[in-house]
Protein backbone atom coordinates (compact mmCIF):
# COMPACT_ATOMS: atom_id res chain seq x y z
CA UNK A 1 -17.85 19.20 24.97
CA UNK A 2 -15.92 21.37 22.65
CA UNK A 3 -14.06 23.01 25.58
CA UNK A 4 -13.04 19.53 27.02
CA UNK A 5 -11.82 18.88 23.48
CA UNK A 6 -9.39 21.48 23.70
CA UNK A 7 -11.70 24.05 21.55
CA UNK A 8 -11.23 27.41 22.71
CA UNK A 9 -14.78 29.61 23.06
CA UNK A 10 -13.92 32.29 20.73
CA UNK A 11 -13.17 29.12 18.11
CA UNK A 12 -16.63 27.61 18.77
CA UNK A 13 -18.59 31.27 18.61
CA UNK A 14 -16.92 31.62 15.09
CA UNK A 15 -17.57 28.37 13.53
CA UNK A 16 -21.52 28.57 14.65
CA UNK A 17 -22.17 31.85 13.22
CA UNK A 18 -20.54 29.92 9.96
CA UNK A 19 -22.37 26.97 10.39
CA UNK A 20 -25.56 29.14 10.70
CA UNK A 21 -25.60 30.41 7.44
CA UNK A 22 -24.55 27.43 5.53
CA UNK A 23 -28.32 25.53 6.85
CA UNK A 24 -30.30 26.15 3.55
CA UNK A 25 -27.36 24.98 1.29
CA UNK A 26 -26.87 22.01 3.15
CA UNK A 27 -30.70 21.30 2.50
CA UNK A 28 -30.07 20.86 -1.39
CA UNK A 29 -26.98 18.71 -0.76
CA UNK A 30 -29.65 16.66 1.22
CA UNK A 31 -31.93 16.72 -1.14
CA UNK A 32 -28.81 14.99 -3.76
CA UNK A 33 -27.94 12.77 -1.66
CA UNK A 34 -31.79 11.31 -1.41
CA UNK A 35 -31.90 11.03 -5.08
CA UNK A 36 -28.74 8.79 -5.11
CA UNK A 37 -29.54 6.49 -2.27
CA UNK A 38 -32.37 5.98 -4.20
CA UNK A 39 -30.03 5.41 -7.42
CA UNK A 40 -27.74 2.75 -5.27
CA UNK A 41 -30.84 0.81 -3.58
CA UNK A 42 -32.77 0.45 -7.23
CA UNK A 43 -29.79 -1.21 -8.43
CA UNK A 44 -29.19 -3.25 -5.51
CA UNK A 45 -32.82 -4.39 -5.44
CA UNK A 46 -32.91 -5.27 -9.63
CA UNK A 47 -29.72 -7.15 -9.46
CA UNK A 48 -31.52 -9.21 -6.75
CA UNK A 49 -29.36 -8.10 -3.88
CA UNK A 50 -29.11 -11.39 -1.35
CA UNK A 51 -27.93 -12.84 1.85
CA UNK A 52 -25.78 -14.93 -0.35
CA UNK A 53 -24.33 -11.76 -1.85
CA UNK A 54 -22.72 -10.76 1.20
CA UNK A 55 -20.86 -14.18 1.60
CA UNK A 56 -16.87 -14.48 0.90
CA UNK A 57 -15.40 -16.73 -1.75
CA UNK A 58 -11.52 -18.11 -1.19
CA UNK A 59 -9.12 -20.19 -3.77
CA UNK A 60 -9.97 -18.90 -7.38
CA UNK A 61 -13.40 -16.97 -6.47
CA UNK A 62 -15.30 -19.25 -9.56
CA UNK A 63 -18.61 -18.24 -9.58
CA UNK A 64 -18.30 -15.71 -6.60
CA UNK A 65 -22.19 -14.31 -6.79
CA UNK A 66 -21.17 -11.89 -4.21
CA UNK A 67 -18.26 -10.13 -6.58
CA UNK A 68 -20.13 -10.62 -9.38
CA UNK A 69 -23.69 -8.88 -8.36
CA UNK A 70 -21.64 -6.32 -6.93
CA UNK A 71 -20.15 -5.11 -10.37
CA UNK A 72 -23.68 -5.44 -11.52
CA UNK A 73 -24.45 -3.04 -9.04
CA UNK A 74 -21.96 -0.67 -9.93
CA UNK A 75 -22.59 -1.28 -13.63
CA UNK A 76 -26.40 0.12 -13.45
CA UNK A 77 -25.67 2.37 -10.42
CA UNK A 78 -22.95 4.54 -13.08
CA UNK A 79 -25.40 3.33 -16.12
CA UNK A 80 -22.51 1.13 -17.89
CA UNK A 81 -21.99 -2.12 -19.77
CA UNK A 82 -19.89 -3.83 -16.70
CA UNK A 83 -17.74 -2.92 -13.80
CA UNK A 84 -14.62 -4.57 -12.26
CA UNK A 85 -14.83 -4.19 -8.70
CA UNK A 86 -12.35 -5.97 -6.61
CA UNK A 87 -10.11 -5.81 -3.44
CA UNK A 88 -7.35 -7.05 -5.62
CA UNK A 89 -7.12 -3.40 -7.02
CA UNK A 90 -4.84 -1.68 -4.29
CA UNK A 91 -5.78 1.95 -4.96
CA UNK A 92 -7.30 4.53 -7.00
CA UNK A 93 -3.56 4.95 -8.29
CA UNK A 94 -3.40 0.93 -9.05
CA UNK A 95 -6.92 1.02 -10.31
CA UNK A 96 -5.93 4.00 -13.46
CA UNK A 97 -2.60 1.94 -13.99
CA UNK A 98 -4.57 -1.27 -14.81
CA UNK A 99 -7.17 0.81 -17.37
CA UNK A 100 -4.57 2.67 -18.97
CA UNK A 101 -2.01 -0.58 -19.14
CA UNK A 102 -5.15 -2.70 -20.48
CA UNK A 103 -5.80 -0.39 -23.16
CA UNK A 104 -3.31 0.94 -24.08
CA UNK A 105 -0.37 -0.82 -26.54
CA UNK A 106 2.97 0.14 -27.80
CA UNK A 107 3.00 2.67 -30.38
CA UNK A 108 0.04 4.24 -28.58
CA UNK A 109 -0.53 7.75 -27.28
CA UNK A 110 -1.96 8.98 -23.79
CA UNK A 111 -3.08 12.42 -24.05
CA UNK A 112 -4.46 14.61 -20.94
CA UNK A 113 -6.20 17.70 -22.24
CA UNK A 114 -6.70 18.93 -18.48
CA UNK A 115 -2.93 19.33 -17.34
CA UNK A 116 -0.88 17.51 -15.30
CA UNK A 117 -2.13 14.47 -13.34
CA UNK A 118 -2.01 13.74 -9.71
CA UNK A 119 1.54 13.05 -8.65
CA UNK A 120 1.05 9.08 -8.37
CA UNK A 121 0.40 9.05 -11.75
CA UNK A 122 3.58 10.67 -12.87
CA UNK A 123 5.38 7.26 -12.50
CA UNK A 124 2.78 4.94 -13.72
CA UNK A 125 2.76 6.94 -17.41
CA UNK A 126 6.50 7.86 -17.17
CA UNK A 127 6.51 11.48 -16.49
CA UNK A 128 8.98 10.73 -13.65
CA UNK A 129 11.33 7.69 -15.10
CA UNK A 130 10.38 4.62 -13.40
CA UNK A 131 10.28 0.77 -13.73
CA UNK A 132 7.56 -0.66 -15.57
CA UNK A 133 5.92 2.55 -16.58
CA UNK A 134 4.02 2.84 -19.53
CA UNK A 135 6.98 5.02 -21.50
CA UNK A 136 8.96 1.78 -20.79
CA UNK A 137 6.47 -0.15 -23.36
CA UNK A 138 6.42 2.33 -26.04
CA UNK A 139 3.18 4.14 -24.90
CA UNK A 140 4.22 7.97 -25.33
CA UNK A 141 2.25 11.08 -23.34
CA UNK A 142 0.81 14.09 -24.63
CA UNK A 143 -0.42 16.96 -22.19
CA UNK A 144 -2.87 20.03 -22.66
CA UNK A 145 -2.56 22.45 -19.90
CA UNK A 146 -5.45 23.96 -19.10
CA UNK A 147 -5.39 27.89 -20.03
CA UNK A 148 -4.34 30.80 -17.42
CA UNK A 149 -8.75 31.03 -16.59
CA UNK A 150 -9.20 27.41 -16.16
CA UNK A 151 -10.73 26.68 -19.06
CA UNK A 152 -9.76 24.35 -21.82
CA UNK A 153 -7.08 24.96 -24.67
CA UNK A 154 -9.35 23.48 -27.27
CA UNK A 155 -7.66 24.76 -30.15
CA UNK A 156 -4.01 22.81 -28.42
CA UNK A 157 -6.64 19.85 -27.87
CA UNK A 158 -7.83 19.61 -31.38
CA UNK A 159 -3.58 20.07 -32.35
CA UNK A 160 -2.73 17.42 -30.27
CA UNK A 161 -4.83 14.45 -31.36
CA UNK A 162 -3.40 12.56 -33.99
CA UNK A 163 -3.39 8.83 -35.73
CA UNK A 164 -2.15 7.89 -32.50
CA UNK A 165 -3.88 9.37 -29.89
CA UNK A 166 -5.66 6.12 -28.33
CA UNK A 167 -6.95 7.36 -24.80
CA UNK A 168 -7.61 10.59 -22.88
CA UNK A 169 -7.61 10.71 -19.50
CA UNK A 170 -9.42 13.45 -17.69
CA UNK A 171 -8.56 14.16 -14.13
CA UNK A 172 -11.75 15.22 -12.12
CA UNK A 173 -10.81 16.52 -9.21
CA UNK A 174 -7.39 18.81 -9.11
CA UNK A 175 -4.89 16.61 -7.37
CA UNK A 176 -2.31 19.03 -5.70
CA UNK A 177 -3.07 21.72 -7.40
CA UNK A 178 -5.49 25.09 -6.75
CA UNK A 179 -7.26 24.45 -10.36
CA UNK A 180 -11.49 24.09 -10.21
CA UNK A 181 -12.69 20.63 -10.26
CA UNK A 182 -14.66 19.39 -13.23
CA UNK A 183 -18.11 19.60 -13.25
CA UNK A 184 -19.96 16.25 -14.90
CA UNK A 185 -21.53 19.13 -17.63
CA UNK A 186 -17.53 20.31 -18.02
CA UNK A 187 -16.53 17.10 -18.89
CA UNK A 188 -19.04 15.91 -20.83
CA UNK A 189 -18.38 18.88 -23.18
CA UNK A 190 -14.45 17.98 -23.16
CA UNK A 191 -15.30 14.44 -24.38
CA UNK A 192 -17.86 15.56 -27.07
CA UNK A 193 -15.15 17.79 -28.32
CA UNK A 194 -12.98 14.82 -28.47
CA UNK A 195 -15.54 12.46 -29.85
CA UNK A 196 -16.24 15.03 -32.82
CA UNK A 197 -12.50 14.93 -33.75
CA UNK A 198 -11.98 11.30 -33.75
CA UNK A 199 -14.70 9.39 -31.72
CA UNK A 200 -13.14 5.84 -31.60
CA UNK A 201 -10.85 7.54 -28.93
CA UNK A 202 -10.97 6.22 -25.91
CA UNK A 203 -12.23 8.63 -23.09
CA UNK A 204 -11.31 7.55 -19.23
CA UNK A 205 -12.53 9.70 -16.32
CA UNK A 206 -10.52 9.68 -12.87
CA UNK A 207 -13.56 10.33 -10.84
CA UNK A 208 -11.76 10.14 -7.62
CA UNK A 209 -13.36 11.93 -4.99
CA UNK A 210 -16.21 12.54 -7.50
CA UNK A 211 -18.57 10.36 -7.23
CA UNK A 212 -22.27 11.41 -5.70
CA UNK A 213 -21.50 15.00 -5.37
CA UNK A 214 -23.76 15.54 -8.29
CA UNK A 215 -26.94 13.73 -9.60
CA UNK A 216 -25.11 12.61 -12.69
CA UNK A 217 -21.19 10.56 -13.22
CA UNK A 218 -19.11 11.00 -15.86
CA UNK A 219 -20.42 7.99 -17.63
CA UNK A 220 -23.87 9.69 -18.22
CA UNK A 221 -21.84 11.95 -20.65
CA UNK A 222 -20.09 9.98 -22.54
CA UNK A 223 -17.33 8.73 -20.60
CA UNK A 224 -16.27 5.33 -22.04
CA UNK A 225 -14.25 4.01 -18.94
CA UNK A 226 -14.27 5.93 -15.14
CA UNK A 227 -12.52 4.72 -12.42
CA UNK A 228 -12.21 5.32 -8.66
CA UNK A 229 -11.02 4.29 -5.05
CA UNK A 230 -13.11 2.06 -2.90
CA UNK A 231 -11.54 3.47 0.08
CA UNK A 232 -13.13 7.10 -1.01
CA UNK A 233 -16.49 8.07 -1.76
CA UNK A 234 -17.78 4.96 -3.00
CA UNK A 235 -17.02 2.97 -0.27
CA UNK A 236 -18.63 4.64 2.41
CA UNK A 237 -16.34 4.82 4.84
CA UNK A 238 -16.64 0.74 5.03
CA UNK A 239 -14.87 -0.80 2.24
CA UNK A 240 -11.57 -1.86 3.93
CA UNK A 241 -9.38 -1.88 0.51
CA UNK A 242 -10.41 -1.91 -3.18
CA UNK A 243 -11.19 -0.04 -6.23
CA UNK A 244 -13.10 0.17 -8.95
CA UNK A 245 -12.97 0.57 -13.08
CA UNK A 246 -16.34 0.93 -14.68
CA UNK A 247 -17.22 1.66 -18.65
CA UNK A 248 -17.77 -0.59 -21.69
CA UNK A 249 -17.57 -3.89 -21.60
CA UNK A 250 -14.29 -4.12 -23.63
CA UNK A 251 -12.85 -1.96 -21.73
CA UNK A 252 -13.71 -3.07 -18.93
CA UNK A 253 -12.65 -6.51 -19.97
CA UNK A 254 -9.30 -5.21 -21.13
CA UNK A 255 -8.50 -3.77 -17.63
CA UNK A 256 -9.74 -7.19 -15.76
CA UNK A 257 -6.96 -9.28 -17.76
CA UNK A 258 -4.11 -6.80 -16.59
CA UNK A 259 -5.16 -7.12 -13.37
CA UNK A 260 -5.13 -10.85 -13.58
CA UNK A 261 -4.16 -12.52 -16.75
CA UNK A 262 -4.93 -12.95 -20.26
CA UNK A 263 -7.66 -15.87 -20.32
CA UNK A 264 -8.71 -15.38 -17.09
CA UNK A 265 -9.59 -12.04 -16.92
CA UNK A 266 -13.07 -11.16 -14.53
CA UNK A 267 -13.49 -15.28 -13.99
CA UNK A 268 -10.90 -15.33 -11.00
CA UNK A 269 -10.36 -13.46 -8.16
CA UNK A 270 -11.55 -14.47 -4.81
CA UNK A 271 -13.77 -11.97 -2.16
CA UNK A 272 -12.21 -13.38 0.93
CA UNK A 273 -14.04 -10.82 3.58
CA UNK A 274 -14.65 -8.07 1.56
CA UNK A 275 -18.20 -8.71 -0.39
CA UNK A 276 -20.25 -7.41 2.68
CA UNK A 277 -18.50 -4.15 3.62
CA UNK A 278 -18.47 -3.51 0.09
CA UNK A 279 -22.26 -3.84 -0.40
CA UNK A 280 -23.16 -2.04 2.77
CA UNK A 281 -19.86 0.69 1.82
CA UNK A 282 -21.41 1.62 -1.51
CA UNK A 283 -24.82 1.34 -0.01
CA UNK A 284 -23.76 4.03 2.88
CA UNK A 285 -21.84 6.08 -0.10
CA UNK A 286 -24.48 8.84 -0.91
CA UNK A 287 -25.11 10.15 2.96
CA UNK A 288 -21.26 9.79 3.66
CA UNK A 289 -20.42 11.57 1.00
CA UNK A 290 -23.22 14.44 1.60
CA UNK A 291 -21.34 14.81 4.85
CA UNK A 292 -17.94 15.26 3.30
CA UNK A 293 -19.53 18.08 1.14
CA UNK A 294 -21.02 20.15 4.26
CA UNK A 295 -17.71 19.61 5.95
CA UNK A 296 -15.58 21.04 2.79
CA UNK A 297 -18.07 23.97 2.18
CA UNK A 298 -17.53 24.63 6.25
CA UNK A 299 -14.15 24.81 5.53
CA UNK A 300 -13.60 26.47 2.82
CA UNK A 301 -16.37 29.45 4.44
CA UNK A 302 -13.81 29.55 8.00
CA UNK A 303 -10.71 30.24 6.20
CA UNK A 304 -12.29 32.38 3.33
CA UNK A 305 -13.56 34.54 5.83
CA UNK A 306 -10.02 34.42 8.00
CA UNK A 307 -8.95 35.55 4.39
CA UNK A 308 -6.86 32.71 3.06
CA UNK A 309 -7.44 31.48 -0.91
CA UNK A 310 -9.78 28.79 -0.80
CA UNK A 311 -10.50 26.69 -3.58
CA UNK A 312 -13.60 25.84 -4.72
CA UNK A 313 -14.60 29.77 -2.64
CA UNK A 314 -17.49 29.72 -0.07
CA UNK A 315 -19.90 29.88 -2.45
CA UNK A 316 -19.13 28.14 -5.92
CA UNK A 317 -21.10 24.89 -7.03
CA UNK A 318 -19.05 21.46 -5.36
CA UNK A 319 -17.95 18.53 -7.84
CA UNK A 320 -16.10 16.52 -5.37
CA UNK A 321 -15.54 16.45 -1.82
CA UNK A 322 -11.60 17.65 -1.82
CA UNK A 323 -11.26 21.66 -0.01
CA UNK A 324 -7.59 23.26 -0.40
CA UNK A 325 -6.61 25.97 1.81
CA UNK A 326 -3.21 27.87 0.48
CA UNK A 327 -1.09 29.03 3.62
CA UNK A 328 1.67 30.24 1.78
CA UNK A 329 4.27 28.82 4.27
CA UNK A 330 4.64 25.08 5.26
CA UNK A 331 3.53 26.08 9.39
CA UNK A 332 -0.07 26.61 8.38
CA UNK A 333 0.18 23.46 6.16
CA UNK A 334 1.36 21.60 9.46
CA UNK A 335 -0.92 23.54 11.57
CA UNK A 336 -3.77 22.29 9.99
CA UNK A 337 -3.09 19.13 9.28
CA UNK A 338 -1.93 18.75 13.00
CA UNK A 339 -5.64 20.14 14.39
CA UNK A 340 -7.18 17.40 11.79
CA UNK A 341 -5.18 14.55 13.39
CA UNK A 342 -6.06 15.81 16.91
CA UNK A 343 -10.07 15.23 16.02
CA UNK A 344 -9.52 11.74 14.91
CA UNK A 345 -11.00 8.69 16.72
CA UNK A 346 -7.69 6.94 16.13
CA UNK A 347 -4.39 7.78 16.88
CA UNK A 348 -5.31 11.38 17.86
CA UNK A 349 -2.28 11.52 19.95
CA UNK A 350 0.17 10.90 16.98
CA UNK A 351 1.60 14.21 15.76
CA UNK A 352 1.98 14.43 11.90
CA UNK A 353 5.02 15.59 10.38
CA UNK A 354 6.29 15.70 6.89
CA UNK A 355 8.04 12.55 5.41
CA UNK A 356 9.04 11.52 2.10
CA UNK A 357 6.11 9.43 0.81
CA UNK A 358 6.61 7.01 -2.09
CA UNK A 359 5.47 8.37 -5.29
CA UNK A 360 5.59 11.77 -4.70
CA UNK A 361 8.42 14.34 -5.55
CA UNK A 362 8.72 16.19 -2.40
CA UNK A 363 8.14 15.63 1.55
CA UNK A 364 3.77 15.10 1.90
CA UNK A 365 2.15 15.93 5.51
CA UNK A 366 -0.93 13.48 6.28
CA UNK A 367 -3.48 13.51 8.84
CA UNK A 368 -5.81 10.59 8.77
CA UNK A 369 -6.85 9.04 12.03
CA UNK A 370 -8.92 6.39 10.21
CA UNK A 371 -10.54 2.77 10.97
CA UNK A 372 -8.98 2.31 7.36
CA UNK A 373 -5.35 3.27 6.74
CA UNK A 374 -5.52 5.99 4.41
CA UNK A 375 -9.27 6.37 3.60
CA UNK A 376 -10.01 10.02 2.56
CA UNK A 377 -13.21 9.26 2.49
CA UNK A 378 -12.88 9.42 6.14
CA UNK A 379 -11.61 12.56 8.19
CA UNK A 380 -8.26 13.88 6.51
CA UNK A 381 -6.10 16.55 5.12
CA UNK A 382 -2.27 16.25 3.22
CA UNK A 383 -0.62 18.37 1.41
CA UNK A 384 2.78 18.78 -0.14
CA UNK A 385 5.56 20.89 1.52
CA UNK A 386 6.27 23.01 -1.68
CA UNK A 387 4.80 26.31 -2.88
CA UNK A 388 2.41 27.39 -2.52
CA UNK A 389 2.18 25.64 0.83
CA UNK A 390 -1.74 24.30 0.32
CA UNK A 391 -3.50 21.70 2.45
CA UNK A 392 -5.93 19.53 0.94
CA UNK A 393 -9.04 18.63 2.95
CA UNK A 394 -11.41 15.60 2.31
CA UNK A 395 -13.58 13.14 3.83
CA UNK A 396 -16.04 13.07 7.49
CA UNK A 397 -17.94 10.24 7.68
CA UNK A 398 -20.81 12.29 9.75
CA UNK A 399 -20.62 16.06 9.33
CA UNK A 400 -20.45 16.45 13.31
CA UNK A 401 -17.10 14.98 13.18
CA UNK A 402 -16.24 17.06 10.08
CA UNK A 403 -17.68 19.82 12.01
CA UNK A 404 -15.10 18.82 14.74
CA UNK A 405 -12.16 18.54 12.90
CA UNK A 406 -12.32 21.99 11.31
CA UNK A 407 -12.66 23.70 14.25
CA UNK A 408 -9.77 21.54 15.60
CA UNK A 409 -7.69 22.70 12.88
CA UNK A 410 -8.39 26.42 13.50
CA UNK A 411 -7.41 25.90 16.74
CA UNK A 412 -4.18 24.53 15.82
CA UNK A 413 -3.84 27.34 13.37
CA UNK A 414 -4.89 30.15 15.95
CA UNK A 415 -2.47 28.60 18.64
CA UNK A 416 0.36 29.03 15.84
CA UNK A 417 0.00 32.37 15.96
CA UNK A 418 -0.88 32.52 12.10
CA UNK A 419 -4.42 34.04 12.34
CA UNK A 420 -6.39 36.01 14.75
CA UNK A 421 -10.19 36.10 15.61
């Protein structure tokens, strides 16, 4: 079957010898994914989980039992006070700009002690001048780079708190750049640091990509808000659109009444369609997301051993499900990103290219022949066309069509003439 895919022999040979000697690792990322199924259905079976649940509301969504079990869900799934979880929120992107908008006011200060944030970001705070960002209301930015090893600047941390330092937002996973991912034990040491300097700080987690790659969240250590995209992990592949902001209840509260409207808050909002694939998405989340994991760590092994940077390497402990690959020229970037589109089960035919995506500063390559426009959760790769020339890898709903779509890329790659076997 691989040949009538279009996968050469040699390709195949190399990827099983790989796949081989990944077996016993893959075991333990069984054996986490088992404990958080068991997480998910113990929350869904307290919160008395029930046909009803799964029904859609329309108009205002009062009393939507649906919606509202479902944040309950959430809530004791992540261990929190509450949970907004909605297909009103667009995106993970949307999703941060509501927490940070809801609690933050003018005269307030954003710090990130962990560098730069993902590029989406850049407009929503005001990094990159645009309408309706934050710096337009008077909420200034602070940033902490992270030092030349990776690891944090805490003596430019504990400089740049001050009186007005009112949130910190800690990126998980590394957005487009070649920087580790947090672990959970990484950041829970970042926000005890901040806690001991001034602990009525807000702490917010981007857990994108993040979420069930480890036994414990970001809200078992200490994170006060943590938010995330329905339409990655913790949708399971199902969830159609949506996001999700969970934390304490006043913060939680703060971001529902940005994304609606002060006095209405959590109380409106209808679930049209979206309550079932949401329950069964989030349900399918741990064993979805144990596949993206084997098909990053088979990744990042191929190229490794082809001798391309990889980042996390071959071997290193995984905190989310995102692999980059640096190239070092755009071709490999397109390469790869061409074999990934090739594997899909839709629109394999298309041919990527490079366009000039909103919200970004330069032209982004995606691959992402999905059943929902744009889920990473599902098969995909992107990457900026900028040095260093890296391609970001995510998602594979089943690790046989992970499996697939890495050998697809190599193929792509070997047929470029940038590698040999």
């Amino acid at each position: 079957m691989y040949k009538e895919m279009g996968i050469s022999e040699e390709v195949v040979r190399f990827g099983e010898e790989i796949a081989d000697s990944l077996k016993e690792r893959f075991q333990k990322i069984d054996e986490t994914a088992e404990y958080n199924q068991m997480k998910v259905v113990h929350a869904m079976q307290v919160n008395h989980v029930s046909e009803a649940c799964l029904y859609p509301s329309t108009g205002y969504g009062y009393n939507d039992i649906g919606r509202d079990t479902l944040e309950k869900v959430f809530a004791d799934t992540f261990h929190t006070e509450d949970a907004l979880v909605r297909p009103l929120i667009a995106c993970g992107t949307h999703a941060l700009g509501i927490a940070l908008a809801g609690n933050l006011r003018p005269g307030d200060e954003l710090l990130s002690p962990v560098g730069k944030p993902y590029d989406t970001l850049e407009e929503v705070i005001g990094i990159r001048e645009s309408r309706g960002s934050l710096a337009e209301y008077g909420i200034r930015y602070r940033q902490v780079d992270l030092l030349p090893d990776e690891s944090f600047d805490w003596e430019g941390i504990r400089q740049a708190i001050n009186e007005k330092t009112k949130l910190v937002t800690i990126q998980r996973s590394k957005g487009y750049q070649t920087r580790h991912t947090l672990s959970v034990a990484e950041i829970g040491e970042l926000i005890a640091f901040v806690k001991s300097i001034r602990s009525d700080i807000i702490c917010m987690v981007d857990n994108c990509y993040g979420e069930f790659t480890e036994r414990l969240e970001p809200t078992d250590v200490g994170a006060d808000l943590m938010v995330g995209s329905l339409i990655k992990n913790p949708g399971g592949g199902l969830a159609p659109i949506g996001g999700y902001i969970v934390g304490k209840k006043e913060y939680v509260g703060n971001a529902a009444f940005r994304l609606t409207t002060p006095g209405l808050g959590k109380e409106v909002g209808a679930s049209l369609g979206t309550n079932a694939p949401f329950y069964q998405g989030f349900f399918m989340s741990p064993t979805v997301t144990a596949s993206s994991l084997k098909s990053a760590i088979f990744a990042a092994n191929i190229y490794e051993k082809l001798g391309f940077a990889v980042v996390p390497n071959g071997t290193e402990e995984r905190h989310d499900i995102i692999q980059a690959v640096t190239f070092g020229k755009p071709e490999g970037v397109i390469a790869f990103c061409q074999g990934i589109q090739a594997a899909a089960p839709v629109d394999s035919y298309v041919t990527p290219e490079p366009w000039a995506m909103p919200g970004y500063d330069s032209d982004v390559i995606m691959a992402a022949g999905a059943f929902v426009q744009g889920s990473s959760i599902e098969l995909s790769a992107d990457g900026p066309i900028k040095p260093p020339y890296a391609v970001y890898f995510q998602g594979g709903l089943t690790w046989q069509h992970g499996k697939l779509g890495i050998l697809m890329s190599l193929q792509k790659v070997l047929d470029a003439g940038l590698v040999e076997l």
